[in-house]
PDB file of N, CA and C in Angstrom:
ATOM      1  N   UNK A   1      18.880  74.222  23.853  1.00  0.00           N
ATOM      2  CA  UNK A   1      18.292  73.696  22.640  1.00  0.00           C
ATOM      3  C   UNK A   1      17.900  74.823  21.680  1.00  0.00           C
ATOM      4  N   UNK A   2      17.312  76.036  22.258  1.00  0.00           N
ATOM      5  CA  UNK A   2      16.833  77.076  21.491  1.00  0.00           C
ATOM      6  C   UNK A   2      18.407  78.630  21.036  1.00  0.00           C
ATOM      7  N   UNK A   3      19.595  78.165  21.990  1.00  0.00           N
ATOM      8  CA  UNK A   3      20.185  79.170  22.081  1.00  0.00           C
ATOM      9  C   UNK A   3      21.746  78.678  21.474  1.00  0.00           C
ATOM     10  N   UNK A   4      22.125  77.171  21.667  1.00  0.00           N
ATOM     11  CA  UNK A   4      23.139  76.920  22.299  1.00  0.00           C
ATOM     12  C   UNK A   4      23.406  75.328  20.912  1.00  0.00           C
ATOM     13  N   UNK A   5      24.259  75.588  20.311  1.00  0.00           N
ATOM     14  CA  UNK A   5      24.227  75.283  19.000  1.00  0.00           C
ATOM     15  C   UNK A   5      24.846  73.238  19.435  1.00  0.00           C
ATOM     16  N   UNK A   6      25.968  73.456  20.884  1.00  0.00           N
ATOM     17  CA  UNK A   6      26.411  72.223  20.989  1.00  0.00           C
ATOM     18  C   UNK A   6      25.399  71.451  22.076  1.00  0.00           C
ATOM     19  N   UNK A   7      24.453  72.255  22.803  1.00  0.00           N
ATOM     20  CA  UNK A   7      23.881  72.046  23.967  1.00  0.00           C
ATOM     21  C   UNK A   7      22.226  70.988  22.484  1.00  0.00           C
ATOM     22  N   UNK A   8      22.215  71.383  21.549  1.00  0.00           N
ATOM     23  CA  UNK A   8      20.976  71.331  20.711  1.00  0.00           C
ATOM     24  C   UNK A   8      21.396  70.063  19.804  1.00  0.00           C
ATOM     25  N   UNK A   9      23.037  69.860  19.832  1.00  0.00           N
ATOM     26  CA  UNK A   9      23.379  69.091  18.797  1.00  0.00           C
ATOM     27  C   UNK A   9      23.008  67.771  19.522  1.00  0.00           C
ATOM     28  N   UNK A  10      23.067  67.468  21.057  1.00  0.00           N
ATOM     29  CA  UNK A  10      22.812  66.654  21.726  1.00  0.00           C
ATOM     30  C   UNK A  10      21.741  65.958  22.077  1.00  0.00           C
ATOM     31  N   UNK A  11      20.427  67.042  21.784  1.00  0.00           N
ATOM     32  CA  UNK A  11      19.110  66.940  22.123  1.00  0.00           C
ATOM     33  C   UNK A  11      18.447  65.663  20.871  1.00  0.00           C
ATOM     34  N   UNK A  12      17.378  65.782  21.257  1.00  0.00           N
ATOM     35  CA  UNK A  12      16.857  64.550  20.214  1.00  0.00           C
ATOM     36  C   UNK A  12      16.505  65.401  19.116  1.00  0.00           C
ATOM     37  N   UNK A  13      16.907  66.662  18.739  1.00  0.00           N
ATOM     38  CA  UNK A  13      16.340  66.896  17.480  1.00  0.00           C
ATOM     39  C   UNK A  13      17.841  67.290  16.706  1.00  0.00           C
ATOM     40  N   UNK A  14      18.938  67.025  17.062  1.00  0.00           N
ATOM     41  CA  UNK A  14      20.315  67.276  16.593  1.00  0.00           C
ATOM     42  C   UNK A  14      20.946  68.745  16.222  1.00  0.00           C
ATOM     43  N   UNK A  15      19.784  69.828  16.497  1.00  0.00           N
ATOM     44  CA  UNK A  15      20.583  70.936  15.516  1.00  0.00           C
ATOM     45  C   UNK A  15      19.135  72.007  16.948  1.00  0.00           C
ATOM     46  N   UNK A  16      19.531  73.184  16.634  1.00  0.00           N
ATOM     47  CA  UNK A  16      18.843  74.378  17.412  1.00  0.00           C
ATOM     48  C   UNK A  16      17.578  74.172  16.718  1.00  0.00           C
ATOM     49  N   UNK A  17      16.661  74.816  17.690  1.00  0.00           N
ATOM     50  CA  UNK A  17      14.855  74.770  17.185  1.00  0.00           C
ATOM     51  C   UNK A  17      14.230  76.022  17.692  1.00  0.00           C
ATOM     52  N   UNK A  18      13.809  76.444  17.013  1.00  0.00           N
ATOM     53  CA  UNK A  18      12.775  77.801  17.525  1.00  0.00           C
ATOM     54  C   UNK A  18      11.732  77.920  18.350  1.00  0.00           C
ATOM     55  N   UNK A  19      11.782  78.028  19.581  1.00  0.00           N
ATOM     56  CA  UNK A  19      11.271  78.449  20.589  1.00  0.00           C
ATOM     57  C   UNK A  19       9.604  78.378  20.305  1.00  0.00           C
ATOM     58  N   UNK A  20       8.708  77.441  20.798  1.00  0.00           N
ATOM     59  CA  UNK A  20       7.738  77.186  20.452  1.00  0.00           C
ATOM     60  C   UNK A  20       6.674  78.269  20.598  1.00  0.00           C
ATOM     61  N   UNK A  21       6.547  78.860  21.464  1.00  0.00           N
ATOM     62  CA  UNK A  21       5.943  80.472  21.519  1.00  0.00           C
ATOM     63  C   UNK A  21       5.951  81.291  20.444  1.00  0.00           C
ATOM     64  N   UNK A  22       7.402  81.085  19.979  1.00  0.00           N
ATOM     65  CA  UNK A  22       7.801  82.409  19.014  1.00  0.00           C
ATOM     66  C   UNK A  22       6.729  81.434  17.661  1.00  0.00           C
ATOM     67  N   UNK A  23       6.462  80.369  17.260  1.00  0.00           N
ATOM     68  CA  UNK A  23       5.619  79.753  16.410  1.00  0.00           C
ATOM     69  C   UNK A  23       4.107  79.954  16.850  1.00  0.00           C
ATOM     70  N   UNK A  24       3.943  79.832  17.573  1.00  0.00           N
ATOM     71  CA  UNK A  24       2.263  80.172  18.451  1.00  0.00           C
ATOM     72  C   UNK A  24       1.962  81.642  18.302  1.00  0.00           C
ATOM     73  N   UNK A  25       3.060  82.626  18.242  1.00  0.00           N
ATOM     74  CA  UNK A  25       2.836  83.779  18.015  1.00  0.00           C
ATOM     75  C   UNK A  25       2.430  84.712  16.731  1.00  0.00           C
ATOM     76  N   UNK A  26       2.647  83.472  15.731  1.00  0.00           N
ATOM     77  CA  UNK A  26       2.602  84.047  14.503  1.00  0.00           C
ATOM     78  C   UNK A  26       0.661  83.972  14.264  1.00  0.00           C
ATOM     79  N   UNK A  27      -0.286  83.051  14.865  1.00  0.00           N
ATOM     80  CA  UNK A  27      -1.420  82.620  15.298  1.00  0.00           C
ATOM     81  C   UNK A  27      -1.989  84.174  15.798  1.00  0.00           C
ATOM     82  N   UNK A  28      -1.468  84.494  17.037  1.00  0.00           N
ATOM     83  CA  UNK A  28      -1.891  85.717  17.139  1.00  0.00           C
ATOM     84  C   UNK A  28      -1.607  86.931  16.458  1.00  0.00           C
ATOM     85  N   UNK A  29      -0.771  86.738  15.458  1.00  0.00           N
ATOM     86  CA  UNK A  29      -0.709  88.303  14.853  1.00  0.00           C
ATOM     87  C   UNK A  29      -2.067  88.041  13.314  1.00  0.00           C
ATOM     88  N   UNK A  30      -2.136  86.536  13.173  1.00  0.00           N
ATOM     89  CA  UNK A  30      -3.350  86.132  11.671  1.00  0.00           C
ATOM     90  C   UNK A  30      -4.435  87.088  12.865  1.00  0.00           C
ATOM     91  N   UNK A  31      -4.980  86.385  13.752  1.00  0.00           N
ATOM     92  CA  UNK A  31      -5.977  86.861  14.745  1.00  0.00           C
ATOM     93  C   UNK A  31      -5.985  88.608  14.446  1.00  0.00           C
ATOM     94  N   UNK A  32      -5.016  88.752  14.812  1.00  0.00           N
ATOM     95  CA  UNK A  32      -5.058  90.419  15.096  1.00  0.00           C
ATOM     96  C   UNK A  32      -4.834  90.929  14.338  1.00  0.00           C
ATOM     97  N   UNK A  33      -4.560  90.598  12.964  1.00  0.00           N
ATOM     98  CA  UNK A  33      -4.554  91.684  11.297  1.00  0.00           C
ATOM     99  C   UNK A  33      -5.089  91.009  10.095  1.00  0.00           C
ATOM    100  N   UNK A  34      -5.952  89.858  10.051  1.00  0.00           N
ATOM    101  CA  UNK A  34      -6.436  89.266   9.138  1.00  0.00           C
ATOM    102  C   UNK A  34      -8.163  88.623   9.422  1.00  0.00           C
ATOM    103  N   UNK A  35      -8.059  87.861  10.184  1.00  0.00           N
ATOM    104  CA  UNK A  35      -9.317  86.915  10.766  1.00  0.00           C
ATOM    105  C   UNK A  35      -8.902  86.546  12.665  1.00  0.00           C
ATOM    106  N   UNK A  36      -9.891  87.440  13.058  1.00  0.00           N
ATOM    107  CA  UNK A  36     -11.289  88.209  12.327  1.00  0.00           C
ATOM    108  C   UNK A  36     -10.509  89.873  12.497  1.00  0.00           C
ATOM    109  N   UNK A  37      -9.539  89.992  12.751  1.00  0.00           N
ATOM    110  CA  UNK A  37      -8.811  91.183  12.398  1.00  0.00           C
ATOM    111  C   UNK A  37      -8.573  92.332  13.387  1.00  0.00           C
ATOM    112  N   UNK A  38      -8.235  93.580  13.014  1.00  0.00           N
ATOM    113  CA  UNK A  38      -8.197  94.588  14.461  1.00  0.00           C
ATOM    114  C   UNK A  38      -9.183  94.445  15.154  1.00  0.00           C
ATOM    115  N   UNK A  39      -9.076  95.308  16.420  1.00  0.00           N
ATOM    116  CA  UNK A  39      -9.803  95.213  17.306  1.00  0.00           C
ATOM    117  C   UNK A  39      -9.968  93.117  18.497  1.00  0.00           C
ATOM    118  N   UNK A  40      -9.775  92.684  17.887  1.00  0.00           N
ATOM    119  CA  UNK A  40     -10.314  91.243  18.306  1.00  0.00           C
ATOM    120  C   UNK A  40      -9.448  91.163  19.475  1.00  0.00           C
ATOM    121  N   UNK A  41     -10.065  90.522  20.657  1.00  0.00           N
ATOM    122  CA  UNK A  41      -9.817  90.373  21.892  1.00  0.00           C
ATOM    123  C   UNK A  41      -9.236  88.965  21.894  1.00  0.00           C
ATOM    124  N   UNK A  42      -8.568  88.711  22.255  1.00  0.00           N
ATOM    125  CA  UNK A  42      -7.874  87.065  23.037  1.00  0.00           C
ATOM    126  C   UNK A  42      -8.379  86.622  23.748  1.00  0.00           C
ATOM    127  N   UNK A  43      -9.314  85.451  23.709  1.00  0.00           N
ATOM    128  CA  UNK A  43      -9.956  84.944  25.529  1.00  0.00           C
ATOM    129  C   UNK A  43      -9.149  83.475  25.510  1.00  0.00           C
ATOM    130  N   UNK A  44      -8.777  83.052  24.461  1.00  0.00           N
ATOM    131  CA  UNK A  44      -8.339  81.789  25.156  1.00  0.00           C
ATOM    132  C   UNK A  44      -7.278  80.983  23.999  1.00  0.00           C
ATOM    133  N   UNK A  45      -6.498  80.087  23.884  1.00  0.00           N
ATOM    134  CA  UNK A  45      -5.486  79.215  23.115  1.00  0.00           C
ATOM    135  C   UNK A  45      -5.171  78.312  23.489  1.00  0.00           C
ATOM    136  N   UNK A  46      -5.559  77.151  22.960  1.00  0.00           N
ATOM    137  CA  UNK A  46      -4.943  75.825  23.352  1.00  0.00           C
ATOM    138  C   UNK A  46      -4.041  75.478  22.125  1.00  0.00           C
ATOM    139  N   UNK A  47      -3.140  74.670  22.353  1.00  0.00           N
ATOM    140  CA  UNK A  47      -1.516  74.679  21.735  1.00  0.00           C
ATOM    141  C   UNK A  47      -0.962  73.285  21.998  1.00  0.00           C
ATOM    142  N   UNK A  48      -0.818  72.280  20.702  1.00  0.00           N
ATOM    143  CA  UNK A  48      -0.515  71.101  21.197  1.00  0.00           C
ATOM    144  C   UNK A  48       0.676  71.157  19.849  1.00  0.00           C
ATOM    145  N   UNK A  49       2.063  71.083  20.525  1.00  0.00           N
ATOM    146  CA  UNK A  49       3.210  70.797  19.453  1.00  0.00           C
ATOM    147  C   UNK A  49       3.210  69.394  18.699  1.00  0.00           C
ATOM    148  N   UNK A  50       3.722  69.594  17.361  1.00  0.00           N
ATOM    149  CA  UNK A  50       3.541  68.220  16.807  1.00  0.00           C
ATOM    150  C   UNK A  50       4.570  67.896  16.503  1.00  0.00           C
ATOM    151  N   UNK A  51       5.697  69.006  16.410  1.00  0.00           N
ATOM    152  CA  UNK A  51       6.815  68.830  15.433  1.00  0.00           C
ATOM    153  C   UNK A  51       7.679  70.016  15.755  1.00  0.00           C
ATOM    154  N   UNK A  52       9.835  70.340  15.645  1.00  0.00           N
ATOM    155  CA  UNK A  52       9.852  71.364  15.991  1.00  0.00           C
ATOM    156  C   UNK A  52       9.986  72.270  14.644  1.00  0.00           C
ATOM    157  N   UNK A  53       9.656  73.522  15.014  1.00  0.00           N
ATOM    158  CA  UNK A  53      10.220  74.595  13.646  1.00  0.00           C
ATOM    159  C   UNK A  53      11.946  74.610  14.025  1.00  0.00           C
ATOM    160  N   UNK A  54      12.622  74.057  13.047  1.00  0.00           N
ATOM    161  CA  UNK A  54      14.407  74.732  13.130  1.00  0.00           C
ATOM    162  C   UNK A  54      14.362  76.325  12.692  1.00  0.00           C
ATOM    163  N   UNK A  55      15.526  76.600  12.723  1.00  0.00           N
ATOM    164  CA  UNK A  55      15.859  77.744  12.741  1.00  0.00           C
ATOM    165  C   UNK A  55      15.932  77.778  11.157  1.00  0.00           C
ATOM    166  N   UNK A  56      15.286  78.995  10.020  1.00  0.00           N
ATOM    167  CA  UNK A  56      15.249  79.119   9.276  1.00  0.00           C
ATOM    168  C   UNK A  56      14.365  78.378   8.067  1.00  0.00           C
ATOM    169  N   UNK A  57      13.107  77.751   8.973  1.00  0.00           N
ATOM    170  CA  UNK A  57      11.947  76.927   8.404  1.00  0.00           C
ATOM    171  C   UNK A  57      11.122  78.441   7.990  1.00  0.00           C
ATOM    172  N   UNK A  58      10.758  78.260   6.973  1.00  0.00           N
ATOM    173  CA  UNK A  58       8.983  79.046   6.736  1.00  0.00           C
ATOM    174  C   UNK A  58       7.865  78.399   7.298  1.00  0.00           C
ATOM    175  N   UNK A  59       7.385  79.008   8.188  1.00  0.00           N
ATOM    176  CA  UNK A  59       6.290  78.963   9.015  1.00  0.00           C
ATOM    177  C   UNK A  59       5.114  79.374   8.150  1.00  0.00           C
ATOM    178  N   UNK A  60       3.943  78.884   7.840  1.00  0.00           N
ATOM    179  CA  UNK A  60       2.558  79.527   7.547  1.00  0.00           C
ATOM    180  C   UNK A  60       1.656  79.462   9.027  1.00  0.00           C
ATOM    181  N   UNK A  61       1.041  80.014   9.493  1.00  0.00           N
ATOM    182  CA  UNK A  61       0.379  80.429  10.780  1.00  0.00           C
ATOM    183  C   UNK A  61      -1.438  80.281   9.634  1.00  0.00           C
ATOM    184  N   UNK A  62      -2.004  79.422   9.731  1.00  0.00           N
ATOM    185  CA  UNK A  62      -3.690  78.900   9.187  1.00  0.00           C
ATOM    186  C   UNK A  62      -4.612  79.364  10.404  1.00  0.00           C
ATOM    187  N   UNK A  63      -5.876  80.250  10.464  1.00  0.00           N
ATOM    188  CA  UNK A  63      -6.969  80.661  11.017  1.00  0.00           C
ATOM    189  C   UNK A  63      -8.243  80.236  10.497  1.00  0.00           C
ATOM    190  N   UNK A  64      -8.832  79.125  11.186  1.00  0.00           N
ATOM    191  CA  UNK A  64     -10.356  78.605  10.941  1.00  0.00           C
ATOM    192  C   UNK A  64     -11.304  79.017  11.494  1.00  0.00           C
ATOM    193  N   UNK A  65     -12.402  79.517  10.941  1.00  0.00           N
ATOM    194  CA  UNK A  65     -14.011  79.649  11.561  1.00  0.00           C
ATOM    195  C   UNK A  65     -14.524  78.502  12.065  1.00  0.00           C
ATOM    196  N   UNK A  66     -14.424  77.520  12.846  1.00  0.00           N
ATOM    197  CA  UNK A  66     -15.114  76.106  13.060  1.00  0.00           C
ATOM    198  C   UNK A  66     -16.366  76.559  14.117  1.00  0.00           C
ATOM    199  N   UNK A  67     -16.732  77.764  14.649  1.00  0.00           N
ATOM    200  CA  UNK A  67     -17.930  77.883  15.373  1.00  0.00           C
ATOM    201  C   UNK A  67     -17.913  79.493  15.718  1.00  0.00           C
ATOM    202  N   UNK A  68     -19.699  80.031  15.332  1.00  0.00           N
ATOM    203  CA  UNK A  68     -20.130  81.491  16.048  1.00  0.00           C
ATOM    204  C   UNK A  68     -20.795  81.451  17.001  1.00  0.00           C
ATOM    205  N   UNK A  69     -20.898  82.531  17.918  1.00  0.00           N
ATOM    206  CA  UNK A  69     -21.918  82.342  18.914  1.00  0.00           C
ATOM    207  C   UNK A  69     -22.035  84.026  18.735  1.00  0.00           C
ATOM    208  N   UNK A  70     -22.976  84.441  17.934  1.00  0.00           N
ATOM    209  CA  UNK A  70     -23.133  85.878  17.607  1.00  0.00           C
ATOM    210  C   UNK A  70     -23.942  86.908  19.023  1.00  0.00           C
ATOM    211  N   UNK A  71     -24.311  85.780  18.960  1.00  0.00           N
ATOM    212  CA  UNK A  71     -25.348  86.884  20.654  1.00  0.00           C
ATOM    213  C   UNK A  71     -23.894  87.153  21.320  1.00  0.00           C
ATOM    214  N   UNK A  72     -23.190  86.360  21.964  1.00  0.00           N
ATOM    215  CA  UNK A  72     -22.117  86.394  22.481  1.00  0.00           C
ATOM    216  C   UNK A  72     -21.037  87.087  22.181  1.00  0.00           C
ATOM    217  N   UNK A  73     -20.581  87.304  20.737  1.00  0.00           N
ATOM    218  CA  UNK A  73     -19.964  87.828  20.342  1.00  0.00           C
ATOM    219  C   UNK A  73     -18.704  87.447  20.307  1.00  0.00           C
ATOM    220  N   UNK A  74     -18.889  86.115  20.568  1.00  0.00           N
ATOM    221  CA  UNK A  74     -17.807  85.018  20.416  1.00  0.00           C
ATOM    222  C   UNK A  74     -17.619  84.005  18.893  1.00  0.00           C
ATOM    223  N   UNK A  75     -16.524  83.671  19.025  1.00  0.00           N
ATOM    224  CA  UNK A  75     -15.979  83.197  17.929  1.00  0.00           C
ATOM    225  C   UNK A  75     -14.981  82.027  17.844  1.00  0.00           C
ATOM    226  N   UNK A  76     -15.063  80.918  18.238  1.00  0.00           N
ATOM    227  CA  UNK A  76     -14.153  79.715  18.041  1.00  0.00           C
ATOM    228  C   UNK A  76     -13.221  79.138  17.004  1.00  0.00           C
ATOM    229  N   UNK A  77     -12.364  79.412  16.951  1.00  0.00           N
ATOM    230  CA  UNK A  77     -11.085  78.981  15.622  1.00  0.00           C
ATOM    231  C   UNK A  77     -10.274  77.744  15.623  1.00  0.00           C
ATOM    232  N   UNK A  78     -10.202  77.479  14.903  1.00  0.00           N
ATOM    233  CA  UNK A  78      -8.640  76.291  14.579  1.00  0.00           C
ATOM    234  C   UNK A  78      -7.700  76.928  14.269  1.00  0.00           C
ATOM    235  N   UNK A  79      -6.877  76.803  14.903  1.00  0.00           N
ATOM    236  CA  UNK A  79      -5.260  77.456  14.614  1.00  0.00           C
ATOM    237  C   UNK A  79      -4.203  75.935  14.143  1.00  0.00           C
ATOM    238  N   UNK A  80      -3.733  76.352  13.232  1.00  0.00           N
ATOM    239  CA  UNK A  80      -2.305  75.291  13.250  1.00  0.00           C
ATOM    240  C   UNK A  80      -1.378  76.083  12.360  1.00  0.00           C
ATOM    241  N   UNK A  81      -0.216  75.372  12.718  1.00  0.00           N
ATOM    242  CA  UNK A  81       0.820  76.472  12.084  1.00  0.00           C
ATOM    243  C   UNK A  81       1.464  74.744  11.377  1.00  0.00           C
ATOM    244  N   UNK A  82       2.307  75.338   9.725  1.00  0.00           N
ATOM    245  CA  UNK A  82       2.581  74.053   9.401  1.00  0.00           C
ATOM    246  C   UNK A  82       4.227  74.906   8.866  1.00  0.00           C
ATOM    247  N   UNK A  83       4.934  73.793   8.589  1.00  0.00           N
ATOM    248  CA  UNK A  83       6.376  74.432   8.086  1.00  0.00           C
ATOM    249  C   UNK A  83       6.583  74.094   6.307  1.00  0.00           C
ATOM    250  N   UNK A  84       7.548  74.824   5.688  1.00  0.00           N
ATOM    251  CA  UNK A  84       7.424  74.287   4.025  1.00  0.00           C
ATOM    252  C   UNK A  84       7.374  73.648   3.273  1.00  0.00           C
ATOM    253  N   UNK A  85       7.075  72.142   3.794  1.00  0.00           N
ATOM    254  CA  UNK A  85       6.944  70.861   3.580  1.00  0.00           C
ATOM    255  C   UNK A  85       5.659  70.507   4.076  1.00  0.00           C
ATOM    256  N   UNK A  86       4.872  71.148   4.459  1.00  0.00           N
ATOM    257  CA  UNK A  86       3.383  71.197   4.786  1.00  0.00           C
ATOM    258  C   UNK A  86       3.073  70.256   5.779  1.00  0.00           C
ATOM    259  N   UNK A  87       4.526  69.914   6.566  1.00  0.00           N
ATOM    260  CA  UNK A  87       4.353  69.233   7.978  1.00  0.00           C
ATOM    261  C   UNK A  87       3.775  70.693   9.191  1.00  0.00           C
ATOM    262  N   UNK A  88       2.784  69.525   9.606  1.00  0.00           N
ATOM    263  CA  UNK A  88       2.157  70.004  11.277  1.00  0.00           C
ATOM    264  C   UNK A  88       3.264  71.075  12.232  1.00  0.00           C
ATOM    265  N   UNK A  89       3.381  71.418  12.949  1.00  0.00           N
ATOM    266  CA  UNK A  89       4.000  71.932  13.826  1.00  0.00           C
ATOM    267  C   UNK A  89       3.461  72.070  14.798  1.00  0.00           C
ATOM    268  N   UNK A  90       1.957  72.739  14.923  1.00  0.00           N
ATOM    269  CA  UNK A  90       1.335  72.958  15.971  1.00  0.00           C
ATOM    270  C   UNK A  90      -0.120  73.137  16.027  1.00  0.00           C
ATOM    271  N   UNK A  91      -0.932  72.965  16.248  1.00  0.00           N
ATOM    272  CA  UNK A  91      -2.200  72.841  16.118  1.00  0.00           C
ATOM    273  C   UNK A  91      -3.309  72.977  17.503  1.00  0.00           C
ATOM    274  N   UNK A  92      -4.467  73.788  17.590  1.00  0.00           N
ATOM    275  CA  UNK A  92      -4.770  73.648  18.731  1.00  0.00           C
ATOM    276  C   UNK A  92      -6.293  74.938  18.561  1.00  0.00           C
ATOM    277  N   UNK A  93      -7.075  75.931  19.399  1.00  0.00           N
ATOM    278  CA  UNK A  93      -8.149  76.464  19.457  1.00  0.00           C
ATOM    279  C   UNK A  93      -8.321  77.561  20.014  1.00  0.00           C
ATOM    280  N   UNK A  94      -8.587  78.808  19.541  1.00  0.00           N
ATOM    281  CA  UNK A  94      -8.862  79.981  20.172  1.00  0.00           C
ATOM    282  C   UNK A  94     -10.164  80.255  20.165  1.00  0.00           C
ATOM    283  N   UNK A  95     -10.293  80.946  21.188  1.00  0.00           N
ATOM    284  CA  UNK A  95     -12.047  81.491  21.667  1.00  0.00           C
ATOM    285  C   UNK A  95     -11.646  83.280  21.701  1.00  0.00           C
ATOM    286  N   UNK A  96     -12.050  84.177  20.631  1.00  0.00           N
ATOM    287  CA  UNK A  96     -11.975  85.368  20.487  1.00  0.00           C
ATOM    288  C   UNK A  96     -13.184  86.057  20.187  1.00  0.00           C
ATOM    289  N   UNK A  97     -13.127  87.344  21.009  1.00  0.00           N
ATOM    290  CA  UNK A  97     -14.252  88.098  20.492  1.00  0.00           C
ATOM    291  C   UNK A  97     -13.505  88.984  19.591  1.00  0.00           C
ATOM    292  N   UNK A  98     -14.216  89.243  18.587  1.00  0.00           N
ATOM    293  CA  UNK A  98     -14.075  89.851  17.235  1.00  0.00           C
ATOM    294  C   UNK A  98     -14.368  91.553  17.545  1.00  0.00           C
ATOM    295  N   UNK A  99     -13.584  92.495  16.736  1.00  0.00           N
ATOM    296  CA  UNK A  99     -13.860  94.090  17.159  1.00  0.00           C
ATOM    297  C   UNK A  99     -14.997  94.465  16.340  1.00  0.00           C
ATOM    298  N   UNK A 100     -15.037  95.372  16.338  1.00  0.00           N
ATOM    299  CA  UNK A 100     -16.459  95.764  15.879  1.00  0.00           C
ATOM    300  C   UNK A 100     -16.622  96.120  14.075  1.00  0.00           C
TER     301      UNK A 100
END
């Protein structure tokens, strides 16, 4: 489905789709060069697909503040990634501590 152009034409989405990771990944690079930026640690990602990215969609990768826990030094986010038609793709929650 992700490699194999006649193996994808068959599948329920008719044509190749981009590897859902490689979309979840764009989440961690907002994390790690924007919000909350270098330094920030990964503790956790939940990841619920809504929709697939095809091959040659524009991806936007969105980072939310929805909760601090400053003693902690923790930080709770909304992640969703949407494609150029401002459909869903993926949506779901990271728990990161932020660098200094």
């Amino acid at each position: 489905m992700h490699m194999q152009d006649e193996y994808a034409r068959e599948s329920i989405f008719k044509r190749r789709v981009a590897h859902g990771m490689l979309t979840a990944s764009l989440i961690s690079a907002v994390i790690g060069t924007v919000l909350p930026g270098p330094g920030t640690i990964y503790l956790e990602q939940t990841l619920k697909f809504h929709a697939p990215a095809f091959i040659g969609d524009t991806i936007t990768a969105l980072v939310e503040v929805i909760d601090k826990a400053p003693g902690k030094k923790r930080i709770q986010l909304k992640t969703t990634c949407k494609n150029q038609n401002d459909q869903l793709i993926l949506s779901g929650q990271a728990l990161v501590m932020p660098g200094r």
